[in-house]
Protein backbone atom coordinates (compact mmCIF):
# COMPACT_ATOMS: atom_id res chain seq x y z
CA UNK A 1 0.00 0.00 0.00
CA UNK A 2 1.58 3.47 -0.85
CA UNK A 3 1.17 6.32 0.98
CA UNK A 4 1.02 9.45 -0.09
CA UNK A 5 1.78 12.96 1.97
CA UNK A 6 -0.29 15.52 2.02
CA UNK A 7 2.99 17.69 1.29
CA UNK A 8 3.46 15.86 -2.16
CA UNK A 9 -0.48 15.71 -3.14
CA UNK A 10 -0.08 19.80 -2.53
CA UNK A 11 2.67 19.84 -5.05
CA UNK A 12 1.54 17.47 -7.59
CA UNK A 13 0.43 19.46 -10.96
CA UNK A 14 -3.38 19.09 -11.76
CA UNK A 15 -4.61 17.09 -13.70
CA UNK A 16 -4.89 18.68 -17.55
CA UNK A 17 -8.62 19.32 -18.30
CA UNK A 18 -10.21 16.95 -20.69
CA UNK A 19 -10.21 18.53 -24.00
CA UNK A 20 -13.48 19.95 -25.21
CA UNK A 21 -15.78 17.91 -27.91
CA UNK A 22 -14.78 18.66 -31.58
CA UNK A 23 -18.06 20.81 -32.71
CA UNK A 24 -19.98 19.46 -35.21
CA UNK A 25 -23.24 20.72 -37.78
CA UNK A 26 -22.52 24.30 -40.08
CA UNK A 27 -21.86 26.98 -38.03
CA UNK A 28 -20.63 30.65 -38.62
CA UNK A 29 -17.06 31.57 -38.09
CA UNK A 30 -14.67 34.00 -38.72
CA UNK A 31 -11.90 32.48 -40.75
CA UNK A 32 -9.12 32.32 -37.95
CA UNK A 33 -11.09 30.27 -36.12
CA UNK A 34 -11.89 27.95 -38.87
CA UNK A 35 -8.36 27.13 -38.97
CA UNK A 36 -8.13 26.61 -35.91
CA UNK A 37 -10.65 24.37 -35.93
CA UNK A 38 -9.15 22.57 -39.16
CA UNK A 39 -5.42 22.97 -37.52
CA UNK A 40 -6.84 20.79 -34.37
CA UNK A 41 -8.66 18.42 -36.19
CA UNK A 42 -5.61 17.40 -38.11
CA UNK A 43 -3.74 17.20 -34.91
CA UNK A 44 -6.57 15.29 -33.42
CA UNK A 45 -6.67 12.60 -36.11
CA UNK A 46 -3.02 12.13 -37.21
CA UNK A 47 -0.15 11.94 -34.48
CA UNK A 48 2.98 12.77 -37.06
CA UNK A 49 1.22 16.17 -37.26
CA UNK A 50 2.80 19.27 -35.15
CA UNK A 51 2.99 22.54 -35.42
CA UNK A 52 5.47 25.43 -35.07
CA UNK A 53 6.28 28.80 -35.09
CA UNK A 54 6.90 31.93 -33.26
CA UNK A 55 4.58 32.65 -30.45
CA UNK A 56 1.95 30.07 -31.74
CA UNK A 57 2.31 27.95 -28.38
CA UNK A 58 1.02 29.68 -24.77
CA UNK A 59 -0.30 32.90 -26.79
CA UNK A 60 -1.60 31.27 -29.77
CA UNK A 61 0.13 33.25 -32.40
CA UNK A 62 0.05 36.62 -33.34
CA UNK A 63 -3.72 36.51 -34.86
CA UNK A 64 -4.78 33.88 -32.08
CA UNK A 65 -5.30 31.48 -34.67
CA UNK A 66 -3.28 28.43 -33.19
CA UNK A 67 -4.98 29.53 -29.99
CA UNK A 68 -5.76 26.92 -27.10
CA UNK A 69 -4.01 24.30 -29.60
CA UNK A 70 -1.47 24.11 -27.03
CA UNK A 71 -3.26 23.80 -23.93
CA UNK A 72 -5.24 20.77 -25.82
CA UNK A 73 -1.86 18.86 -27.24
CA UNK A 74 0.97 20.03 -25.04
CA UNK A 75 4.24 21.47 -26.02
CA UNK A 76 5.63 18.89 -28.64
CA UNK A 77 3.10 18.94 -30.78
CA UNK A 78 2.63 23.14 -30.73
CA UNK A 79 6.61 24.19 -30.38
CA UNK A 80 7.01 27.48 -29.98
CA UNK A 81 10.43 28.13 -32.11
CA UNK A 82 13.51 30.62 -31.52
CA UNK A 83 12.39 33.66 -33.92
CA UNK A 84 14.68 32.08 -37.05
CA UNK A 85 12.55 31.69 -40.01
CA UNK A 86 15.21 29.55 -42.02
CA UNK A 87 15.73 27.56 -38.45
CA UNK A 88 11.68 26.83 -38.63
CA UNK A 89 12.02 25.16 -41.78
CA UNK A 90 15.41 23.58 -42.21
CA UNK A 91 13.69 22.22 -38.67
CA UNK A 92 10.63 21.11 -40.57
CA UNK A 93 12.65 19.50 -43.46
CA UNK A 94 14.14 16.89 -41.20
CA UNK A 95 11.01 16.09 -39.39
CA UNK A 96 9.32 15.80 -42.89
CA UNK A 97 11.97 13.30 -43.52
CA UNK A 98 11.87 10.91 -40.60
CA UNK A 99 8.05 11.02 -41.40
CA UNK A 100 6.22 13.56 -39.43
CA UNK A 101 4.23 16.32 -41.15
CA UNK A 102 5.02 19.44 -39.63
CA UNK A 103 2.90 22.78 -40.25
CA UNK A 104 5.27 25.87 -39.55
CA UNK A 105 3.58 29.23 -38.95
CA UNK A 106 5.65 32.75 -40.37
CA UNK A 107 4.29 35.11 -38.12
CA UNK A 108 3.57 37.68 -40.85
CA UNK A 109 4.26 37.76 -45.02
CA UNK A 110 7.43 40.11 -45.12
CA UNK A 111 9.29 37.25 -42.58
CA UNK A 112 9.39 34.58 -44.78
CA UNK A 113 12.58 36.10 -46.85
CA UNK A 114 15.46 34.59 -44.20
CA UNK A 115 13.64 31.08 -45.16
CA UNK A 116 13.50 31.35 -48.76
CA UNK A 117 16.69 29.81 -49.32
CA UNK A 118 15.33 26.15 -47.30
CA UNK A 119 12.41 26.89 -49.04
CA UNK A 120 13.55 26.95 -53.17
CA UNK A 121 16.44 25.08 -52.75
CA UNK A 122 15.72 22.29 -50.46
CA UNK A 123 11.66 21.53 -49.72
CA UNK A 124 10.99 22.02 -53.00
CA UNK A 125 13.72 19.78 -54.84
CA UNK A 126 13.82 17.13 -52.74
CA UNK A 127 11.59 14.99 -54.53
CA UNK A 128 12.64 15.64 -57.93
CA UNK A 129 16.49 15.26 -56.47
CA UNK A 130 15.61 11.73 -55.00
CA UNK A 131 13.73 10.70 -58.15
CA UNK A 132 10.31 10.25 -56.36
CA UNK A 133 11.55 8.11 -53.10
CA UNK A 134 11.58 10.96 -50.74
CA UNK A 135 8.47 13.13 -49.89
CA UNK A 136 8.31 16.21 -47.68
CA UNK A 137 4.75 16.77 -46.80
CA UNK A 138 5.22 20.57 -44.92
CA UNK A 139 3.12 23.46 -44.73
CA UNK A 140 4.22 26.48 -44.14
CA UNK A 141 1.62 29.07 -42.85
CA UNK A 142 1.94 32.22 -44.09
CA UNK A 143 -0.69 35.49 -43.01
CA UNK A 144 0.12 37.37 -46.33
CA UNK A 145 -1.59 40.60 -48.05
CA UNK A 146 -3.05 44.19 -46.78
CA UNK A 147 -6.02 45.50 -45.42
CA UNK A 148 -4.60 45.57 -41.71
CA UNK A 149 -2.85 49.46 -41.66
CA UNK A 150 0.46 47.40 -41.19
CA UNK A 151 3.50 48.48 -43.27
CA UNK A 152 6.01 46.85 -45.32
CA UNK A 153 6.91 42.79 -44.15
CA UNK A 154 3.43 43.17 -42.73
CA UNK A 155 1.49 42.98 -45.75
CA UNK A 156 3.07 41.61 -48.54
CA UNK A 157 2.33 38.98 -51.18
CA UNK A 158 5.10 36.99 -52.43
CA UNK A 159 3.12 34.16 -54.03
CA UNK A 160 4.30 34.80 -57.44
CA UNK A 161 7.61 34.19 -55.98
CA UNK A 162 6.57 30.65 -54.74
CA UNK A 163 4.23 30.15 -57.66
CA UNK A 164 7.72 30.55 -59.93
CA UNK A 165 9.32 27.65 -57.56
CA UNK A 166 8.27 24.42 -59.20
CA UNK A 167 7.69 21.45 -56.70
CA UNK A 168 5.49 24.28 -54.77
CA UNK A 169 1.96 23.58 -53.72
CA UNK A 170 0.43 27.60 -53.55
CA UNK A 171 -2.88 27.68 -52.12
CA UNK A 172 -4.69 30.60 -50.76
CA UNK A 173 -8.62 30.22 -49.03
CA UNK A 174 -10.96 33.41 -49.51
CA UNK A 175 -13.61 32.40 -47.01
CA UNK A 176 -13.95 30.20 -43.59
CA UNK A 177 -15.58 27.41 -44.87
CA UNK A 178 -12.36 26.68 -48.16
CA UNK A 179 -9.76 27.32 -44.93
CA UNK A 180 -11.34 25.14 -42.90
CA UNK A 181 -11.17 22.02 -45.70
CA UNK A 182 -8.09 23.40 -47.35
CA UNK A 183 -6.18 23.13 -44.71
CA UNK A 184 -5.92 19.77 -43.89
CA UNK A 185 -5.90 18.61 -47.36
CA UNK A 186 -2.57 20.92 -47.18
CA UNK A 187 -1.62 18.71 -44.59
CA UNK A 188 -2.67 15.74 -46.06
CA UNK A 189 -0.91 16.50 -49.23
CA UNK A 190 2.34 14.38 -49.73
CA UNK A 191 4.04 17.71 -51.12
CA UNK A 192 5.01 20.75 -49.60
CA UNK A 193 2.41 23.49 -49.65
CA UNK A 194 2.60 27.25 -48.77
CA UNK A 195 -0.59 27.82 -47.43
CA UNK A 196 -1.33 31.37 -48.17
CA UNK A 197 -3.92 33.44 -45.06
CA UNK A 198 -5.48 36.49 -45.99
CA UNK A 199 -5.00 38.17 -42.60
CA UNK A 200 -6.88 41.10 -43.77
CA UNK A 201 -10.09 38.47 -43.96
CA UNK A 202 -9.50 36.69 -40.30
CA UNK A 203 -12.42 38.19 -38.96
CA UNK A 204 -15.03 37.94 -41.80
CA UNK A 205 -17.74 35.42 -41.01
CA UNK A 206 -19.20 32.25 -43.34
CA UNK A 207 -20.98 29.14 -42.81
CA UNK A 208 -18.55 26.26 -42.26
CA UNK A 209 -19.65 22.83 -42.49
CA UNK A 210 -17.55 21.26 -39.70
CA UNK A 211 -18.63 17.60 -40.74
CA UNK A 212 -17.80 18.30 -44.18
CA UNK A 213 -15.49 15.07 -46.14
CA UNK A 214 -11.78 16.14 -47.15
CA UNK A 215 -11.70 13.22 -49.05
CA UNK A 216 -12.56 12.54 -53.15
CA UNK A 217 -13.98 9.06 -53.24
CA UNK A 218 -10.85 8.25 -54.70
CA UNK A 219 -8.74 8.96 -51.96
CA UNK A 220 -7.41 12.07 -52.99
CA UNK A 221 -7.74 15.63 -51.21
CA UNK A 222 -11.38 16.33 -52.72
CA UNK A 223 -10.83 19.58 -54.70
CA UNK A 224 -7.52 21.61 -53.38
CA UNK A 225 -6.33 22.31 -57.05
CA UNK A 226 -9.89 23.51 -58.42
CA UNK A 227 -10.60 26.71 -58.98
CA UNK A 228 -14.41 27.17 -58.24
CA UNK A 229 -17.08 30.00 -60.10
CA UNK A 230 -18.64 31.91 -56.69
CA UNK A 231 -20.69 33.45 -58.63
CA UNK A 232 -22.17 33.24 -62.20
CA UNK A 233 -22.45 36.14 -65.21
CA UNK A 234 -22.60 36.60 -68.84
CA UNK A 235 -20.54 39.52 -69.46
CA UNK A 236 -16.94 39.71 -67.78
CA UNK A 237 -15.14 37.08 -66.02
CA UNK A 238 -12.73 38.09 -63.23
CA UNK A 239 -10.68 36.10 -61.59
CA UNK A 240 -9.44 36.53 -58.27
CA UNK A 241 -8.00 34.54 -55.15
CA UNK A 242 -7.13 35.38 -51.53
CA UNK A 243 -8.43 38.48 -50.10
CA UNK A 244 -9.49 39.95 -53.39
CA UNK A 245 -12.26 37.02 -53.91
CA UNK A 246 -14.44 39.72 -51.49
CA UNK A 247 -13.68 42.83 -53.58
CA UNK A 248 -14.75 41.11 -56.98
CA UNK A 249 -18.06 39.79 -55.27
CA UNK A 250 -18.77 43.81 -54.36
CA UNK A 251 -17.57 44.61 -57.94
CA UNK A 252 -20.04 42.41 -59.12
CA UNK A 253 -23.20 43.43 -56.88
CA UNK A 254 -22.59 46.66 -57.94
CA UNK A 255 -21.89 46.07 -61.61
CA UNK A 256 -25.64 43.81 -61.17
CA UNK A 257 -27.11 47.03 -60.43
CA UNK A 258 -26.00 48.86 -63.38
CA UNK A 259 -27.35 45.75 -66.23
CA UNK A 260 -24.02 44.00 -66.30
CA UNK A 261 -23.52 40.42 -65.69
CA UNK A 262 -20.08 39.59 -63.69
CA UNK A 263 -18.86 35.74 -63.41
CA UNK A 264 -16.56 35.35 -60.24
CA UNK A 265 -13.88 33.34 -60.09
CA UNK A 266 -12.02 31.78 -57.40
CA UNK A 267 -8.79 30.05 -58.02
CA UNK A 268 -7.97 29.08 -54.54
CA UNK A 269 -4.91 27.59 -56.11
CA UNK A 270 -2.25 29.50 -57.32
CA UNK A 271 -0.01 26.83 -58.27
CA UNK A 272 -0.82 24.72 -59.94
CA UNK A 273 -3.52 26.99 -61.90
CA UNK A 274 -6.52 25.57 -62.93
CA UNK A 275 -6.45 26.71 -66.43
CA UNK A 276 -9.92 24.64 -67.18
CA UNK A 277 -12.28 26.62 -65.09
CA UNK A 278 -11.23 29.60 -65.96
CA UNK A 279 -11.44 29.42 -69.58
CA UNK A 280 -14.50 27.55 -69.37
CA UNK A 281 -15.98 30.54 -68.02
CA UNK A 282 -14.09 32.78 -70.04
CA UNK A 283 -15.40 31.45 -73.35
CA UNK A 284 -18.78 31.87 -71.47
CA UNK A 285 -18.12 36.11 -71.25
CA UNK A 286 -15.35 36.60 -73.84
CA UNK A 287 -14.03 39.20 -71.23
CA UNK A 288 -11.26 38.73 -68.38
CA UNK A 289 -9.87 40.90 -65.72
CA UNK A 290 -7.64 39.12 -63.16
CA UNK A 291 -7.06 41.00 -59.55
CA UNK A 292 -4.33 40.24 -57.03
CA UNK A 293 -3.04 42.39 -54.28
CA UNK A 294 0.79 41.88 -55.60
CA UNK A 295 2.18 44.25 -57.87
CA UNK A 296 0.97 43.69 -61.36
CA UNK A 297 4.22 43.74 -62.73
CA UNK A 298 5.27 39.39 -63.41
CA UNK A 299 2.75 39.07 -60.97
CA UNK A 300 0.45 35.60 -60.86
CA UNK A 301 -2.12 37.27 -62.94
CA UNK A 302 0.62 37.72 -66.07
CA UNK A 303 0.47 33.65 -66.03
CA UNK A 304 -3.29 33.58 -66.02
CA UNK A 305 -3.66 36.43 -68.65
CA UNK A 306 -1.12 34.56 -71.05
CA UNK A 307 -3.12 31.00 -70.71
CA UNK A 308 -6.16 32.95 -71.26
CA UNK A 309 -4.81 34.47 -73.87
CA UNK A 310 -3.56 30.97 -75.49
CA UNK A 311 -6.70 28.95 -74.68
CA UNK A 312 -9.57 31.28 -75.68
CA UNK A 313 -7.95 33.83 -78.40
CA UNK A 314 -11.03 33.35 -80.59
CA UNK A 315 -13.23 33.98 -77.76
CA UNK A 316 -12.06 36.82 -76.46
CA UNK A 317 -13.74 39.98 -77.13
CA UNK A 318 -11.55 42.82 -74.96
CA UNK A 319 -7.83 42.00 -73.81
CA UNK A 320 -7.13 40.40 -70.55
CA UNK A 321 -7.16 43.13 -68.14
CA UNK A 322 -4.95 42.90 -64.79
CA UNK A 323 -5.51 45.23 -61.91
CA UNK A 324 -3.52 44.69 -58.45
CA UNK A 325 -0.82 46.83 -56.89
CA UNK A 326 1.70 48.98 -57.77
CA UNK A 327 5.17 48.48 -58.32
CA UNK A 328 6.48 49.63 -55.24
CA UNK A 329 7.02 48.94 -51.79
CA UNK A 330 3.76 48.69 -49.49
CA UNK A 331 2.99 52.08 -48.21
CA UNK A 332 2.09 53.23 -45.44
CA UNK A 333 -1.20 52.69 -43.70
CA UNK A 334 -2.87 56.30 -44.68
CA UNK A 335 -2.67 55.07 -48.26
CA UNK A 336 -2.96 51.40 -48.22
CA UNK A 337 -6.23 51.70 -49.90
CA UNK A 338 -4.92 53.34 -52.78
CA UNK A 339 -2.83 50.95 -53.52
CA UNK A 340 -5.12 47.89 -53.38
CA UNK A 341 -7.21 46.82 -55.86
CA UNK A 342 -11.29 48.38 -54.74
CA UNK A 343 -13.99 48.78 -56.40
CA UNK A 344 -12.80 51.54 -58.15
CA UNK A 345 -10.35 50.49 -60.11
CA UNK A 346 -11.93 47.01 -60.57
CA UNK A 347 -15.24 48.65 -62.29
CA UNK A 348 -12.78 50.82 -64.11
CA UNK A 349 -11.41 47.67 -65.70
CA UNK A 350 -14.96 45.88 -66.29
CA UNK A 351 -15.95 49.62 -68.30
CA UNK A 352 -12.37 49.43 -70.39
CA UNK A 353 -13.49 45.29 -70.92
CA UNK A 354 -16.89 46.48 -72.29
CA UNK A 355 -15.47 49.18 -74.11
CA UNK A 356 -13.77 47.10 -76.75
């Protein structure tokens, strides 16, 4: 029989508190906390997942969206990491290897630069250098684009940088309900993904199915590389991912109201590009205008203009149109709206389409 003191029962810890039930049904979220409902799930049904990154442990990141995630699966599952971006995912690399999947956070866009070196020259080769027998399945997290009065490596968008990088996965969600699903197909994607947050949407709210497959009934992650039409129209396509999925929808409601027909589309993947549903829709409008944040300059919407340009020529009734920001540094936050793509300039574009 063992006997225990009341000095050491005072200075046992207590025991952790049982984690709370997964929710279930559609409910309405704001998009940081769908991922943070899709982060735990993964965590919840797959053991080689972990995540890590700066401050995503005891104070749950810098947007709170990795928040309680510790509490629920202890401290080597969420690691918070020494603030060394390249360190993060050189890290990452060798768990990927010895068969974990690891999901590193960047706390914000403009950090990611000290890691882009692990990045383009080591997660992304390593497949093609070990002819197919190695896979890295990382993800690395990254809050990217405007809309927050932050300033520069705050609210950039280097996709087209990533996009460039072949082996890359490029993904970027425009609602709650695609970031809840499309993040843990990231995760369950055998290749490495840079999973792309509009931080300037965290907050908006949308119906999330929470018992909603992530599975294709073949097996595969159900529809991460399909772009999707989020709203149909007759007269001018634009295409748009990310945070500027919101803006088109407003360009179109208020285009509606003037007799002119706007399809939306939403790539969700920016690499690689689903070239079919945009050109189906396309050759349904014979106009284009494609909007990103980035500068327009070799930005992600030159690629999608060209294979526009290639698959629909005959079709076409206007020139692809591109509107997204300037070629400069990100301003300051008294004239961050000028520089992003609004409705302004966006129904500026759909009147030059029309014009032609």
């Amino acid at each position: 029989m063992t006997v225990t003191s009341d000095r050491a029962r005072l200075t046992e810890p207590p025991p952790a508190p049982a984690p709370a039930p997964f929710p279930t049904g559609t409910q309405r979220l704001p998009m940081a906390k769908a991922l943070n409902l899709g982060l735990r799930r993964a965590l919840a049904n797959d053991p080689r997942t972990l995540l890590m990154g700066e401050d995503i442990g005891r104070l749950g990141g810098v947007f709170r969206v990795t928040d309680g995630l510790f509490a629920e699966f202890g401290d080597d599952r969420v690691v918070d990491t020494p603030l060394a971006e390249s360190g993060i995912v050189g890290t990452a690399i060798g768990l990927a290897l010895r068969g974990y999947r690891p999901v590193c956070e960047i706390q914000f866009d403009g950090f990611v630069f000290p890691a882009f070196d692990q990045i383009t020259t080591q997660l992304s080769r390593m497949h093609y250098r070990s002819q197919g027998r190695l896979r890295l399945p990382v993800v690395i997290r990254i809050p990217y684009g405007g809309g927050i009065g932050a300033i520069e490596h705050h609210s950039e968008s280097p996709e087209a940088l990533f996009a460039h990088t072949p082996g890359l996965r490029v993904v970027s969600p425009s609602n709650a309900s695609d970031a809840f699903t499309m993040i843990q197909q990231a995760i369950a994607s055998p290749d490495p993904v840079i999973f792309l947050e509009p931080k300037g949407r965290y907050w908006e709210k949308g119906d999330v199915d929470l018992d909603a497959p992530l599975l294709a009934p073949h097996g595969s992650p159900s529809d991460l590389d399909h772009a999707r039409v989020v709203r149909a129209g007759t007269d001018v396509t634009i295409v748009a991912y990310g945070p500027t999925v919101a803006t088109a929808l407003k360009v179109a409601e208020a285009a509606a109201a003037e007799g002119t027909s706007i399809e939306v589309v939403d790539l969700r993947t920016i690499s690689p590009l689903d070239t079919a549903t945009v050109a189906a829709s396309v050759r349904r409008t014979g106009r284009c205008i494609v909007t990103h944040e980035a500068p327009v300059l070799y930005g992600s919407g030159a690629e999608v203009a060209a294979r526009i340009t290639e698959e629909c020529f005959y079709h076409l009734q206007a020139p692809v149109l591109r509107v997204g920001g300037f070629h400069t540094p990100y301003p300051v936050a008294k004239i961050e709206h000028d520089y992003l793509p609004g409705l302004d300039r966006l129904l500026d574009a759909v009147d030059r389409a029309l014009a032609f």
